[in-house]
Protein backbone atom coordinates (compact mmCIF):
# COMPACT_ATOMS: atom_id res chain seq x y z
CA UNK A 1 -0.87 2.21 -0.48
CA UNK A 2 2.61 2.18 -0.71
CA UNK A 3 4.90 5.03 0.12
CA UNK A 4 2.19 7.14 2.43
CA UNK A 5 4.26 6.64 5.91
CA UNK A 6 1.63 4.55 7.44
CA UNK A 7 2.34 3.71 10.73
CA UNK A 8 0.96 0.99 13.60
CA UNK A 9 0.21 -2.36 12.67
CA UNK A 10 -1.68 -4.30 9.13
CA UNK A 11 -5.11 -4.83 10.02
CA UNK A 12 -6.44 -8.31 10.38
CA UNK A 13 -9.59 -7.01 8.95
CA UNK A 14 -7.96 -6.37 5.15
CA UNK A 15 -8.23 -10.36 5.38
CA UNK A 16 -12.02 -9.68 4.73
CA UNK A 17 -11.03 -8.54 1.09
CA UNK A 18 -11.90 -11.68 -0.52
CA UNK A 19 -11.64 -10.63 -3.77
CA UNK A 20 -8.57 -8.48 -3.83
CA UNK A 21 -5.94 -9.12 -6.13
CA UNK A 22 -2.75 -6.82 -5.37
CA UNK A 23 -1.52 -5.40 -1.83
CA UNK A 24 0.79 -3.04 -2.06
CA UNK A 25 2.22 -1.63 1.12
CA UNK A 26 6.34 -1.19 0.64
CA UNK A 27 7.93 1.95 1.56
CA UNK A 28 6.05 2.43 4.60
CA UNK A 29 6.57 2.14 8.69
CA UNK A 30 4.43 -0.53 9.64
CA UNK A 31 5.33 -2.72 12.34
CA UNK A 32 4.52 -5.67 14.05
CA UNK A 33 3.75 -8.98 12.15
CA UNK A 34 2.04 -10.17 9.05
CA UNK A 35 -1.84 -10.48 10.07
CA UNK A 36 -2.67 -14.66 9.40
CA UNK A 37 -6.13 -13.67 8.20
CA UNK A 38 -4.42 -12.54 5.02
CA UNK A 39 -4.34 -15.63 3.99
CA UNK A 40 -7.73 -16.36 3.42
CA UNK A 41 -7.64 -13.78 0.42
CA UNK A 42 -7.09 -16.22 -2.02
CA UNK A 43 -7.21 -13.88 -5.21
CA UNK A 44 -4.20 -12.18 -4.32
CA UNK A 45 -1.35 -12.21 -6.93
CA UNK A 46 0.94 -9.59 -5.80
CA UNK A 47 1.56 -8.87 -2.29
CA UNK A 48 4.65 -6.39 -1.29
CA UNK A 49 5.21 -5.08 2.30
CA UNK A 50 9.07 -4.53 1.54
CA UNK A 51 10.87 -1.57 3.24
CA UNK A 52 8.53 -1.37 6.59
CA UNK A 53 9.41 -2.59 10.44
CA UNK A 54 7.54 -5.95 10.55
CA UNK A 55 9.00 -8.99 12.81
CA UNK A 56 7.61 -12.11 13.13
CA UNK A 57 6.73 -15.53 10.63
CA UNK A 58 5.37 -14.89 7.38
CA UNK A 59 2.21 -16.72 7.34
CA UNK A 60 1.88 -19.56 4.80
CA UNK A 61 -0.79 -20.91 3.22
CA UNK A 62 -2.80 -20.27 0.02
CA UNK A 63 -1.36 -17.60 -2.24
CA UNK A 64 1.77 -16.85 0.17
CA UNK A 65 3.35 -19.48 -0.99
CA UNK A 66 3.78 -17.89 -4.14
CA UNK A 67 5.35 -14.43 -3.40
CA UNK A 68 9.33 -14.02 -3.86
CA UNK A 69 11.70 -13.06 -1.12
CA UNK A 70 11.51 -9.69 -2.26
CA UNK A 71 8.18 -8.76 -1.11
CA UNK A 72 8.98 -9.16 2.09
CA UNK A 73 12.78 -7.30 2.02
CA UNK A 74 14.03 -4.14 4.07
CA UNK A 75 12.01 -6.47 7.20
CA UNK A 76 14.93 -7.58 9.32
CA UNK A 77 12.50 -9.16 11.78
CA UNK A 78 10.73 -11.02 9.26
CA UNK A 79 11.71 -14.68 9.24
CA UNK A 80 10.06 -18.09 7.20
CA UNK A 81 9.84 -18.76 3.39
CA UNK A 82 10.85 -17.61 0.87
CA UNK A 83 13.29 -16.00 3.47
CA UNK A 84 16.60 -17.14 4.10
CA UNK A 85 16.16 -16.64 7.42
CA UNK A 86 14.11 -19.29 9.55
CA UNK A 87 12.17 -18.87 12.36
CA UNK A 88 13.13 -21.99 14.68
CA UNK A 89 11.00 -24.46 15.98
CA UNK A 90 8.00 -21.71 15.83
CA UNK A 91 5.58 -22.46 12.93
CA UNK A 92 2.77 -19.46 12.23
CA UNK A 93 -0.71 -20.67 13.29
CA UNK A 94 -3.04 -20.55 10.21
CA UNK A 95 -6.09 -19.68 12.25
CA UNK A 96 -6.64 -16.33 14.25
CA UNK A 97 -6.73 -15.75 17.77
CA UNK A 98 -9.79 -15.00 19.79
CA UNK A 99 -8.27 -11.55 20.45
CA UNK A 100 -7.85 -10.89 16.72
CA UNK A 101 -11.35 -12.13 16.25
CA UNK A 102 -12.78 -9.61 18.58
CA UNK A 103 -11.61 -6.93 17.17
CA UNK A 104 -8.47 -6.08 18.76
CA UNK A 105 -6.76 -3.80 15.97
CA UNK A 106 -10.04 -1.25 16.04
CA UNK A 107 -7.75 1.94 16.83
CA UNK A 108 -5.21 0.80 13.84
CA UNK A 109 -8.71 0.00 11.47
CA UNK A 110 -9.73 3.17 11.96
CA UNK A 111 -6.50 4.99 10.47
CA UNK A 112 -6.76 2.91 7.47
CA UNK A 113 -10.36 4.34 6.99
CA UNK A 114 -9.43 7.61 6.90
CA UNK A 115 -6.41 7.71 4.80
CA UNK A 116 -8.87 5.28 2.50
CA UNK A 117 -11.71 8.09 2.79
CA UNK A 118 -9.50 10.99 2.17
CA UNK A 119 -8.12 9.05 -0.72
CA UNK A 120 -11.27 8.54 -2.10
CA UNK A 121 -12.42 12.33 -1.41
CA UNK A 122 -9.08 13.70 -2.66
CA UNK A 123 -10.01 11.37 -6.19
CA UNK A 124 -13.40 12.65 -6.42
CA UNK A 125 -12.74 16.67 -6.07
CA UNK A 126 -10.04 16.56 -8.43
CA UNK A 127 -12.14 14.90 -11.26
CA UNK A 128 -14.85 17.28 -10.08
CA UNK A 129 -13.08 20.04 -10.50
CA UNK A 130 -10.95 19.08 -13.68
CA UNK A 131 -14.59 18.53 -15.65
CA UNK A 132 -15.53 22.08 -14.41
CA UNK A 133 -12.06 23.75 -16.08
CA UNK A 134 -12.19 21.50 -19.00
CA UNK A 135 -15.97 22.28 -19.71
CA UNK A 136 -17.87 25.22 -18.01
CA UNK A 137 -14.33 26.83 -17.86
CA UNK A 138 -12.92 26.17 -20.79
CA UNK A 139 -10.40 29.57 -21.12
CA UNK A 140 -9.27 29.24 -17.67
CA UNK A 141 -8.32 25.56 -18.59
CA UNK A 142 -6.55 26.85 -22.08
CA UNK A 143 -4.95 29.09 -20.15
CA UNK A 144 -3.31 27.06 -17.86
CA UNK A 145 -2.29 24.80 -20.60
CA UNK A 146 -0.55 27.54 -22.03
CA UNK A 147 1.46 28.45 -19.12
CA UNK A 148 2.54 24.80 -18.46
CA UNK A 149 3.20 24.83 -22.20
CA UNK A 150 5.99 27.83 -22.23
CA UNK A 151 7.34 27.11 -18.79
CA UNK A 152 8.05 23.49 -19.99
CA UNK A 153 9.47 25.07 -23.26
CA UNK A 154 11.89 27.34 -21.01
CA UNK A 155 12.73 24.24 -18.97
CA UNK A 156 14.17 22.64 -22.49
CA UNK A 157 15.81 25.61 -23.80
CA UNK A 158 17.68 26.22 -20.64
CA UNK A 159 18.68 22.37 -20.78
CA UNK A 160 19.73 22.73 -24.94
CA UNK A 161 21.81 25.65 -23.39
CA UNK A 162 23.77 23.84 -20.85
CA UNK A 163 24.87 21.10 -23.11
C-alpha cells in the first residue's frame, strides 16, 4: 500500500490481521499515531510507515521490537525505540481504549475498503481482459506486441544515435 497518497489515520482494525506478515505503508500522508492494536499481529516481519505525518510513541511489544529505525523515518513526530528520539515520561499503553474498541476509526475503515476493493477489481479486469487478447484475441494481442516491439526498437536506435 505504499505510495497511493492515503490520507487520515491507520486503522486500529488492520490489528485484526492475525496472520499478516508485511505492512507496507511508506510514501504516503497518514497522520496521527501508530494504532496499539498492531501489535497483536504477531506474524509480522516487515513493517514500514516511513515518509508519512504520524506523531506520537511507537507502540512496543511483540514483533515491534524488531523493526529498525528506518521504518519509521520521514515521521518527525514519531518518538520511542528504535528512535533516537524519546518520548519522556509517557510510555504507549499496550491495550486499546474503549473508544478504539467501539469503533471509533469507522469513516477512516471505510477508505481503506475501497481503495482495497478497487485494488482488487482493478487486478481482476486486467487478468480478465489480458486472457481474452492472449486467447480469443490472439491477432489483436500479436499486434500489439508488435507495436511495443518497434517503438521500443526506435527508443534504442535513437539512444545508439546520441552516444
Amino acid at each position: 500500500m505504499s505510495n497511493n497518497i492515503l490520507t487520515g489515520l491507520i486503522p486500529s482494525s488492520l490489528g485484526k490481521l492475525k496472520l499478516l506478515e508485511s505492512l507496507d505503508l511508506s510514501q504516503n500522508k497518514l497522520s496521527g499515531q501508530i494504532p496499539r492494536q498492531l501489535t497483536q499481529i504477531t506474524f509480522l516481519a516487515k513493517f514500514d510507515v516511513s515518509h508519512n505525518n504520524l506523531s506520537g510513541p511507537i507502540p512496543r511489544g511483540s514483533q515491534f521490537a524488531t523493526f529498525e529505525s528506518t521504518s519509521y523515518e520521514g515521521n518527525l513526530g514519531l518518538c520511542g525505540d528504535p528512535l533516537p528520539k524519546k518520548c519522556g515520561n509517557e510510555a504507549p499503553q499496550l491495550l486499546p481504549s474503549t473508544e478504539e474498541e467501539n469503533g471509533s476509526d469507522f469513516g477512516n475503515e471505510l477508505d481503506w475498503i475501497f481503495v482495497l476493493a478497487g485494488s482488487v477489481c482493478g487486478l481482476l479486469v486486467g487478468r480478465v481482459l489480458a486472457v481474452v487478447l492472449i486467447t480469443r484475441k490472439r491477432e489483436y494481442f500479436l499486434e500489439i506486441v508488435g507495436i511495443l516491439t518497434r517503438l521500443m526498437k526506435k527508443k534504442s536506435e535513437k539512444r545508439t544515435r546520441r552516444n
